[in-house]
N, C-alpha and C. Protein backbone atom coordinates (compact mmCIF):
# COMPACT_ATOMS: atom_id res chain seq x y z
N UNK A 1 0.05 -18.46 -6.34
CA UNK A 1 0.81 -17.37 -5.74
C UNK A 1 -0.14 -16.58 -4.82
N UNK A 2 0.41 -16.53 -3.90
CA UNK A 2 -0.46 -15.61 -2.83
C UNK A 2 0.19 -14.12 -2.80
N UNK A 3 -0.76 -13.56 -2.51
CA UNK A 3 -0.68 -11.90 -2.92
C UNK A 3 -0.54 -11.22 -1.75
N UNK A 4 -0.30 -10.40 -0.68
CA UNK A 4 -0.06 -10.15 0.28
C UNK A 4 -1.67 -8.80 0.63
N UNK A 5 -1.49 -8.17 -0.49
CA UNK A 5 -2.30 -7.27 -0.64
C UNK A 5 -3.95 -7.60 -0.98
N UNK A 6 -3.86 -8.91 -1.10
CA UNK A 6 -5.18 -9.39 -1.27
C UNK A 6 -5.67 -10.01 -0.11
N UNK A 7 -4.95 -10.22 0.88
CA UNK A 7 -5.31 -10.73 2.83
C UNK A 7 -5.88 -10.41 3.48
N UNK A 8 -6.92 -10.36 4.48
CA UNK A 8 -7.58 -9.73 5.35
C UNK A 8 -7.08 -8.94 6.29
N UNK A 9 -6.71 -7.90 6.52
CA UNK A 9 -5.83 -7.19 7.73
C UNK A 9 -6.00 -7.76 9.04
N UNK A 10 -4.93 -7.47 9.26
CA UNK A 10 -4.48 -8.28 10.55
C UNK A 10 -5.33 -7.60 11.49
N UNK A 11 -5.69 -8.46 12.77
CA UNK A 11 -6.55 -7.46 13.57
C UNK A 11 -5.65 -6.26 14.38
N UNK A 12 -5.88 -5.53 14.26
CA UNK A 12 -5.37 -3.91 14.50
C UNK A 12 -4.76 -3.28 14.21
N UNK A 13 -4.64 -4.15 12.79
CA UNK A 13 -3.65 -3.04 11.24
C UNK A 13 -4.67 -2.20 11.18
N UNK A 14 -3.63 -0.84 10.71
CA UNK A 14 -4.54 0.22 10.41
C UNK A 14 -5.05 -0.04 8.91
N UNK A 15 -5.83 1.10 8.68
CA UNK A 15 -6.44 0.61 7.63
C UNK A 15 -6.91 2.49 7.13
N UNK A 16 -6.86 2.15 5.84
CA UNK A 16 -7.61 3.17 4.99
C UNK A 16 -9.32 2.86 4.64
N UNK A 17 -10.62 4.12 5.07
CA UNK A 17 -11.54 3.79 4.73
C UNK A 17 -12.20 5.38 4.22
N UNK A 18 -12.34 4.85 2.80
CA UNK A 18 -13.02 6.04 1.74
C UNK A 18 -14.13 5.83 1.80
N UNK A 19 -15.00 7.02 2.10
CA UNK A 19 -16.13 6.71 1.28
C UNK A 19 -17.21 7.50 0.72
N UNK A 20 -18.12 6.80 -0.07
CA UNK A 20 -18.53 7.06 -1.36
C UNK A 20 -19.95 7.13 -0.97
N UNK A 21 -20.41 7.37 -2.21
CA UNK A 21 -22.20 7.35 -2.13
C UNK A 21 -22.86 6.23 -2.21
N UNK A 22 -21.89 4.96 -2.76
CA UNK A 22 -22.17 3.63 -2.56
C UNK A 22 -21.90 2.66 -1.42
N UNK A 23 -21.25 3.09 -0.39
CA UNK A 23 -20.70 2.73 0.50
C UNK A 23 -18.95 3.17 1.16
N UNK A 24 -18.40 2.07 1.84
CA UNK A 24 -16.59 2.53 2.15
C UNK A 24 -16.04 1.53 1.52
N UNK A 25 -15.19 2.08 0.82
CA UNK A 25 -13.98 1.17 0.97
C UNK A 25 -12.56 1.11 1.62
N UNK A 26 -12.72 -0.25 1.60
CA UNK A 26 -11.56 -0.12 2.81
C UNK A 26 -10.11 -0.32 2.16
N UNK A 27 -8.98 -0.21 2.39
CA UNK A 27 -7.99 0.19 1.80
C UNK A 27 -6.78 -0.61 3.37
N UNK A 28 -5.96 -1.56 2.86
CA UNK A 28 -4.85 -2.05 3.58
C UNK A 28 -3.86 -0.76 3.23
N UNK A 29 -3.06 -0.44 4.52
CA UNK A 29 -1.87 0.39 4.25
C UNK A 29 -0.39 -0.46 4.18
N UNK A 30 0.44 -0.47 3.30
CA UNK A 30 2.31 -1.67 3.76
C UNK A 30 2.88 -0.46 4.23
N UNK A 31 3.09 -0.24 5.45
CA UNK A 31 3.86 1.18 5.90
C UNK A 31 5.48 0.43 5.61
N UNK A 32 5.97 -0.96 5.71
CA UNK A 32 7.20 -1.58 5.70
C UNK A 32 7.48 -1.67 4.59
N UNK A 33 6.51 -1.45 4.03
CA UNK A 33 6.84 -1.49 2.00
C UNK A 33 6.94 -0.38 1.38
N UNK A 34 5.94 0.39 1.77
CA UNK A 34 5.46 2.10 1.20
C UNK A 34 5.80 3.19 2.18
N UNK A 35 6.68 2.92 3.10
CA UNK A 35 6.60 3.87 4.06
C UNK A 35 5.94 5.15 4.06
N UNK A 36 7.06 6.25 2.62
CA UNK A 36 6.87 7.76 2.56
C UNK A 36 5.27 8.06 1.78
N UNK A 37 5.20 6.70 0.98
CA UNK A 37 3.42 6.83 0.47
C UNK A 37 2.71 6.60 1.24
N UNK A 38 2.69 5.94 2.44
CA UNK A 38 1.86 5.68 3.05
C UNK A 38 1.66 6.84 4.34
N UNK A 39 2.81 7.60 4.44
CA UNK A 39 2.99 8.89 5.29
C UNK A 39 2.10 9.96 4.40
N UNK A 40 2.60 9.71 3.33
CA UNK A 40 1.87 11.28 2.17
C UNK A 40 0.33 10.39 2.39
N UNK A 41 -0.20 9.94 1.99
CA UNK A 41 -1.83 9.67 2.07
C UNK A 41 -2.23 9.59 3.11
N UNK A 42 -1.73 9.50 4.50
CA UNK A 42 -2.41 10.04 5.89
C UNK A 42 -2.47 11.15 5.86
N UNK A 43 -1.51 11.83 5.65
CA UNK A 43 -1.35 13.63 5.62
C UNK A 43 -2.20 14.46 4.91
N UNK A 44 -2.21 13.95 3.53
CA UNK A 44 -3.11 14.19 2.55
C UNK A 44 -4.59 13.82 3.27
N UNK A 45 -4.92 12.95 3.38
CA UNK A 45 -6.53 12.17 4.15
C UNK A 45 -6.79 13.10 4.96
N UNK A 46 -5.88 13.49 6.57
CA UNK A 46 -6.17 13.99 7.43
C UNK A 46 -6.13 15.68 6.96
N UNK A 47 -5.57 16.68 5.84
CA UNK A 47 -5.80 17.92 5.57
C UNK A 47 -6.59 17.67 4.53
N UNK A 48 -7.94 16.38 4.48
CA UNK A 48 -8.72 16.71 3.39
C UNK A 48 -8.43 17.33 2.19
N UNK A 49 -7.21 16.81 1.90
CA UNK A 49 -6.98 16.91 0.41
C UNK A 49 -8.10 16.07 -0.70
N UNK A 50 -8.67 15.04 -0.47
CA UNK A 50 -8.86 13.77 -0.60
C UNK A 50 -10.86 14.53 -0.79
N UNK A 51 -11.01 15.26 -0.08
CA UNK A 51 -12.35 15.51 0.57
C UNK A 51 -13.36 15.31 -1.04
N UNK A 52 -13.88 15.26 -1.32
CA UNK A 52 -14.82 15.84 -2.22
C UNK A 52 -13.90 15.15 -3.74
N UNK A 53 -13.30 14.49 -3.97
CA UNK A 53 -12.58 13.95 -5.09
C UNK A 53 -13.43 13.42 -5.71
N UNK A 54 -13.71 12.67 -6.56
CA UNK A 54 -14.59 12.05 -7.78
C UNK A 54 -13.74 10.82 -8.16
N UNK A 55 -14.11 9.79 -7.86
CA UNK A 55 -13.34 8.53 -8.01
C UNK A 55 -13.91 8.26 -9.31
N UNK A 56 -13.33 7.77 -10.42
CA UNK A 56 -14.09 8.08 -11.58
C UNK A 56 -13.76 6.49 -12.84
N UNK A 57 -12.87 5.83 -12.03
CA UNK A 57 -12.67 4.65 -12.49
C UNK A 57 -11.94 3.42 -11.67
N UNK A 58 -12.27 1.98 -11.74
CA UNK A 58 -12.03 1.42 -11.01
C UNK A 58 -11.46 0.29 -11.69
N UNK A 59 -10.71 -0.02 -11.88
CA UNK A 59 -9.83 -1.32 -12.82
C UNK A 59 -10.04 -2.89 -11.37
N UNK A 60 -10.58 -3.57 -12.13
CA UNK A 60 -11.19 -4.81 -11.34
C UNK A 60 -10.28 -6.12 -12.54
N UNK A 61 -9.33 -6.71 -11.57
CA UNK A 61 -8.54 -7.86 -11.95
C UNK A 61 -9.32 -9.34 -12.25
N UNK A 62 -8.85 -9.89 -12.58
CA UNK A 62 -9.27 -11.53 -12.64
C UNK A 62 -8.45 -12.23 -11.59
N UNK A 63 -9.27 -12.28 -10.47
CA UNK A 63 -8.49 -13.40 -9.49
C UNK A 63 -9.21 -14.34 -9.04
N UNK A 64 -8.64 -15.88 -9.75
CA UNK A 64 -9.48 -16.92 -9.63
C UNK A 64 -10.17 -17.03 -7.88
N UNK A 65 -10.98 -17.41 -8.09
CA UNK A 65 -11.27 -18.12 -6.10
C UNK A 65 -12.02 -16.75 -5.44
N UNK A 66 -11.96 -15.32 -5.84
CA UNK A 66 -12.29 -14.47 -5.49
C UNK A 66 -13.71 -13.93 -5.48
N UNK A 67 -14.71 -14.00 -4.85
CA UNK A 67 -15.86 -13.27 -4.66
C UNK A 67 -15.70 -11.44 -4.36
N UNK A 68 -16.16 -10.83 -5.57
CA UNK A 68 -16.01 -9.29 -5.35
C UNK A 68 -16.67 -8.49 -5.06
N UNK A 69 -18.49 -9.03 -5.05
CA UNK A 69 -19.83 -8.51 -4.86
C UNK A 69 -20.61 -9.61 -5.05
C-alpha cells in the first residue's frame, strides 16, 4: 500500500518547515484533503503562535523499505 503522505513533494508544493535545535523539519501540507487545517496552521505559523513551542514527543512508525536517519 502506498501512502500518499509518505511521497516526496511535488516540486513546488508548498511545504511546512519547523525548526528545532536539531535541525528542520519539513512537513507536506493536503490543502484538497485538510483544507480548514491546513488554513488554521498557516495562520497559526504566520502569527507565531507556533514560536517557541517545545515539541516534546515524536511517535516513529514501522515502515518497511524506509530509511529515517
Amino acid at each position: 500500500m502506498e501512502l500518499e503522505q509518505l511521497q516526496l513533494p511535488a516540486k513546488g508544493e508548498e511545504i511546512a518547515e519547523i525548526k528545532i535545535n536539531y535541525g528542520t523539519i519539513k512537513v507536506r501540507l493536503f490543502p484538497d484533503i485538510a483544507p480548514k487545517a491546513v488554513e488554521n496552521f498557516k495562520t497559526h505559523a504566520k502569527d507565531g503562535y507556533y514560536d517557541g513551542v517545545t515539541f516534546h514527543r515524536v511517535l516513529l512508525f514501522s515502515y518497511p523499505n524506509r530509511q529515517w536517519w
